[in-house]
N, C-alpha and C. Protein backbone atom coordinates (compact mmCIF):
# COMPACT_ATOMS: atom_id res chain seq x y z
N UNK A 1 0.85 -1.18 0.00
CA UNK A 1 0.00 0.00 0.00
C UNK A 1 0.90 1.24 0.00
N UNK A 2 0.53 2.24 -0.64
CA UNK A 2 1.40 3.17 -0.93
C UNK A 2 0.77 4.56 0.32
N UNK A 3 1.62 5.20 0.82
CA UNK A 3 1.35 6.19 1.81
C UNK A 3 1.90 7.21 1.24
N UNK A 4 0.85 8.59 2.00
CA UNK A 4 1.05 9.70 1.37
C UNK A 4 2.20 10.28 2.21
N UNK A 5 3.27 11.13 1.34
CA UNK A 5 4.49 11.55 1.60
C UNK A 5 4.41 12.56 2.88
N UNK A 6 2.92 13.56 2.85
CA UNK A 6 2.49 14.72 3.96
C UNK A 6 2.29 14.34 5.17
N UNK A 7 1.17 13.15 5.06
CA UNK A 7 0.94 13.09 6.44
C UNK A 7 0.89 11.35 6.71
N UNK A 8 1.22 10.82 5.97
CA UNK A 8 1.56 9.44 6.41
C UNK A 8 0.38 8.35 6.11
N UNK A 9 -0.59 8.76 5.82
CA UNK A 9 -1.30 8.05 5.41
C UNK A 9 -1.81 6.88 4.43
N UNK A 10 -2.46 5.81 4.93
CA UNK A 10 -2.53 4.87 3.34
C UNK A 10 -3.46 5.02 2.44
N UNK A 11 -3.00 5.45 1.23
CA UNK A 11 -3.75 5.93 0.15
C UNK A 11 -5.17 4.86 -0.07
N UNK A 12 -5.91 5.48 -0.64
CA UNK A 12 -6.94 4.23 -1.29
C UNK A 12 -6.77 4.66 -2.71
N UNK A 13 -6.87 5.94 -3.15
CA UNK A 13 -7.11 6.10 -4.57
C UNK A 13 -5.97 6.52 -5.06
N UNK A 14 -5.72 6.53 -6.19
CA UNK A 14 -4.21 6.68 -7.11
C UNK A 14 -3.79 8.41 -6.58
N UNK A 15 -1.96 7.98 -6.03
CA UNK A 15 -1.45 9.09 -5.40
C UNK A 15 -1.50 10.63 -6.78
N UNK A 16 -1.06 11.65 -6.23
CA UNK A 16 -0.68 12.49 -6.99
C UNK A 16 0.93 12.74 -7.12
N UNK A 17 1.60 12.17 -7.78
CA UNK A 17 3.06 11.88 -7.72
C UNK A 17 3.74 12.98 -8.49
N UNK A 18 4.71 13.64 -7.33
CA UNK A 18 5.36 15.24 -7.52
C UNK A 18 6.69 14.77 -7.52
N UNK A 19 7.36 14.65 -8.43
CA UNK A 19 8.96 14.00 -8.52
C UNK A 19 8.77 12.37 -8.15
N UNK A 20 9.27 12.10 -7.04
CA UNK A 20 9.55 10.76 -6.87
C UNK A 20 8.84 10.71 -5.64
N UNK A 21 7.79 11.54 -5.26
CA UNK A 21 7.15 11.04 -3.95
C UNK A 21 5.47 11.40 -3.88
N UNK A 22 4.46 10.88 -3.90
CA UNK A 22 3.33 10.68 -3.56
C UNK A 22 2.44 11.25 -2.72
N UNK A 23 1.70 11.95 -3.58
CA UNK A 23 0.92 12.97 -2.46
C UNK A 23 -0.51 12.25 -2.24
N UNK A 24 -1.73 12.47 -1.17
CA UNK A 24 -2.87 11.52 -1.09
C UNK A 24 -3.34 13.05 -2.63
N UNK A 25 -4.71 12.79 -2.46
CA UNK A 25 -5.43 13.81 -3.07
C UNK A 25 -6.01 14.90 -2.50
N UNK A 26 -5.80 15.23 -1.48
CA UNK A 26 -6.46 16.19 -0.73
C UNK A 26 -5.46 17.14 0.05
N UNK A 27 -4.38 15.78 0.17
CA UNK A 27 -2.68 16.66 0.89
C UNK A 27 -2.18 17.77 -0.50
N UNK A 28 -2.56 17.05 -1.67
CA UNK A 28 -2.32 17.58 -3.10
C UNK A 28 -2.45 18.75 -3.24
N UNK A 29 -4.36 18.80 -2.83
CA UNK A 29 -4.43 20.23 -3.27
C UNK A 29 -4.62 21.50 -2.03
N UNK A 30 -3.87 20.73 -1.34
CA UNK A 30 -4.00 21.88 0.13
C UNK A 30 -2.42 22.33 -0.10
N UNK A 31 -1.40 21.82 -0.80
CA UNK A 31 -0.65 22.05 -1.22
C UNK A 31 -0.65 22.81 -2.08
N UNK A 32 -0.53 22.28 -3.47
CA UNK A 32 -0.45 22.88 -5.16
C UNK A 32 -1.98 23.77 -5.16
N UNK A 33 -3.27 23.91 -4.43
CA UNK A 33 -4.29 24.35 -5.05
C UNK A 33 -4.93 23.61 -6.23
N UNK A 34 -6.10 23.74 -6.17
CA UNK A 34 -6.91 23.05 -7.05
C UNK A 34 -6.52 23.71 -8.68
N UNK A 35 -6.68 22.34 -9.52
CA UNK A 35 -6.26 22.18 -10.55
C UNK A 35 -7.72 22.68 -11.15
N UNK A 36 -7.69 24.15 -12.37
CA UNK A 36 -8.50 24.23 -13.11
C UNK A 36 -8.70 23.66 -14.19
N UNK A 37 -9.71 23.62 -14.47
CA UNK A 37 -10.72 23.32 -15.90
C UNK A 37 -10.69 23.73 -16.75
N UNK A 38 -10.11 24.07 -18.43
CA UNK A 38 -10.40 25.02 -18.92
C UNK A 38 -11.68 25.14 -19.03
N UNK A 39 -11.74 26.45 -19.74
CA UNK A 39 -13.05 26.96 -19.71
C UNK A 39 -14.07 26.68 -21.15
N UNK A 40 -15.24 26.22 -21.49
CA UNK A 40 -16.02 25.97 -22.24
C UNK A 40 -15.65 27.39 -23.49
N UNK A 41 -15.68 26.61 -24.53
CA UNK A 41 -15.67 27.50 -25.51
C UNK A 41 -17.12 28.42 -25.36
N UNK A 42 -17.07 29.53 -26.26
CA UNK A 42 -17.85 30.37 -26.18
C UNK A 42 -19.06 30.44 -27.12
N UNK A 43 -20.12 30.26 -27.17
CA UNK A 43 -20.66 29.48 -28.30
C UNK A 43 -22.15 30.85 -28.67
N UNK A 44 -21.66 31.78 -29.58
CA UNK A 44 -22.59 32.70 -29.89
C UNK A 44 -23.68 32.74 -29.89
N UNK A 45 -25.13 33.43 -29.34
CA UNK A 45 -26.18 32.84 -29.34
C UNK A 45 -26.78 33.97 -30.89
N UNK A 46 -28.04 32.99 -31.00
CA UNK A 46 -28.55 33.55 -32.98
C UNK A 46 -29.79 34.46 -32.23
N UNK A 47 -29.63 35.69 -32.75
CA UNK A 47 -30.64 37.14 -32.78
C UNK A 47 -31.24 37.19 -33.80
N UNK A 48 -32.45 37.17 -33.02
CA UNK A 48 -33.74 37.36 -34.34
C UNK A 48 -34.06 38.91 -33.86
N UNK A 49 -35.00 39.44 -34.70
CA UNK A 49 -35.67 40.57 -34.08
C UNK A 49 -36.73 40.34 -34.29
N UNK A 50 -37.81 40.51 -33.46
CA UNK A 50 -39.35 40.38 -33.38
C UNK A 50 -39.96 41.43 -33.31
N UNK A 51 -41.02 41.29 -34.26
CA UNK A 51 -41.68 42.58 -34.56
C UNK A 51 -43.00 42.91 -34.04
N UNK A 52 -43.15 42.11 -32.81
CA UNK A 52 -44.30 42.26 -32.63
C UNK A 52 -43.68 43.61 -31.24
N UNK A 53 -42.72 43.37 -30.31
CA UNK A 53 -41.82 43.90 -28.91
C UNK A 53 -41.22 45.27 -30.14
N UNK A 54 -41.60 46.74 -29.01
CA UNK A 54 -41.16 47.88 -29.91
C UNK A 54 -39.83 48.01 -29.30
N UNK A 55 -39.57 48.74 -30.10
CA UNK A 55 -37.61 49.01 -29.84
C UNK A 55 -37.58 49.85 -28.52
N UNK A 56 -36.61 49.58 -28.25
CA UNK A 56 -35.98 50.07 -26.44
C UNK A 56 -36.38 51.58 -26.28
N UNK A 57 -35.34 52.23 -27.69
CA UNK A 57 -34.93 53.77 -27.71
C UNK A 57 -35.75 54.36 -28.68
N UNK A 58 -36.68 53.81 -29.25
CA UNK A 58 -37.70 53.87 -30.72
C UNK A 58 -38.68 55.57 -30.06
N UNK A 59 -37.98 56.60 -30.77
CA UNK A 59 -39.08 57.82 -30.44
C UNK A 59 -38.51 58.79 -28.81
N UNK A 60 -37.09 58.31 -28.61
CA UNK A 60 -36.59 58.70 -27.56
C UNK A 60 -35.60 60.20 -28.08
N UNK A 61 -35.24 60.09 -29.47
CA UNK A 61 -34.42 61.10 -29.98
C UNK A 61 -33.12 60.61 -29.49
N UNK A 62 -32.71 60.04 -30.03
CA UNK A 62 -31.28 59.43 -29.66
C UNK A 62 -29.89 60.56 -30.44
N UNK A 63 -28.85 60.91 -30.11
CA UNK A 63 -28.77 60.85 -28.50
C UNK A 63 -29.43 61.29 -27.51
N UNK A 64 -29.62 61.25 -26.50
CA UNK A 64 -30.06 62.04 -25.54
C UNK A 64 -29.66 63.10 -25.13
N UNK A 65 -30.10 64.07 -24.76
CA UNK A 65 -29.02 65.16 -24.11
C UNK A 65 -29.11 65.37 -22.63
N UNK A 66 -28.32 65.85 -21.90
CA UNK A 66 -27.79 65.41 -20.26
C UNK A 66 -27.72 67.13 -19.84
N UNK A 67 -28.63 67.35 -19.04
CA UNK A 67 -28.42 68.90 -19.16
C UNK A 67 -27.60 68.75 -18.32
N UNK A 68 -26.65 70.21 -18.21
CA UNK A 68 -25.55 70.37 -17.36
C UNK A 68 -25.88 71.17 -16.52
C-alpha cells in the first residue's frame, strides 16, 4: 500500500506523484491548489428581431441630451 508523503497516510485512490514522492489527493491540493478546468468555448447565441416587442430607444431622440 502506498502512503502519502504529507501526512503518512494509506492511500486508497491513485497518489498524486510530484517528482519521486506521492501525495494523497487532498494533501495535493492543500498544497499545489486546485487544478482548473479550462473553460467551455464560447458558443454565440442567434438574434432574431421580433416585430411584434417595440424598440428600447424607438421615439426617444437618440442621442439624448444630459443637461448640465
Amino acid at each position: 500500500m502506498i502512503r502519502c508523503t504529507r501526512c503518512h497516510r494509506e492511500l486508497k485512490r491513485p497518489p498524486v506523484v510530484v517528482g519521486d514522492y506521492p501525495f494523497g489527493p487532498d494533501c495535493a491540493r492543500q498544497m499545489f491548489g486546485r487544478v482548473q478546468k479550462p473553460a467551455a468555448p464560447v458558443r454565440p447565441s442567434r438574434v432574431s428581431k421580433d416585430d411584434a416587442t417595440p424598440d428600447l430607444f424607438d421615439g426617444y431622440g437618440w442621442p439624448l441630451m444630459v443637461a448640465a
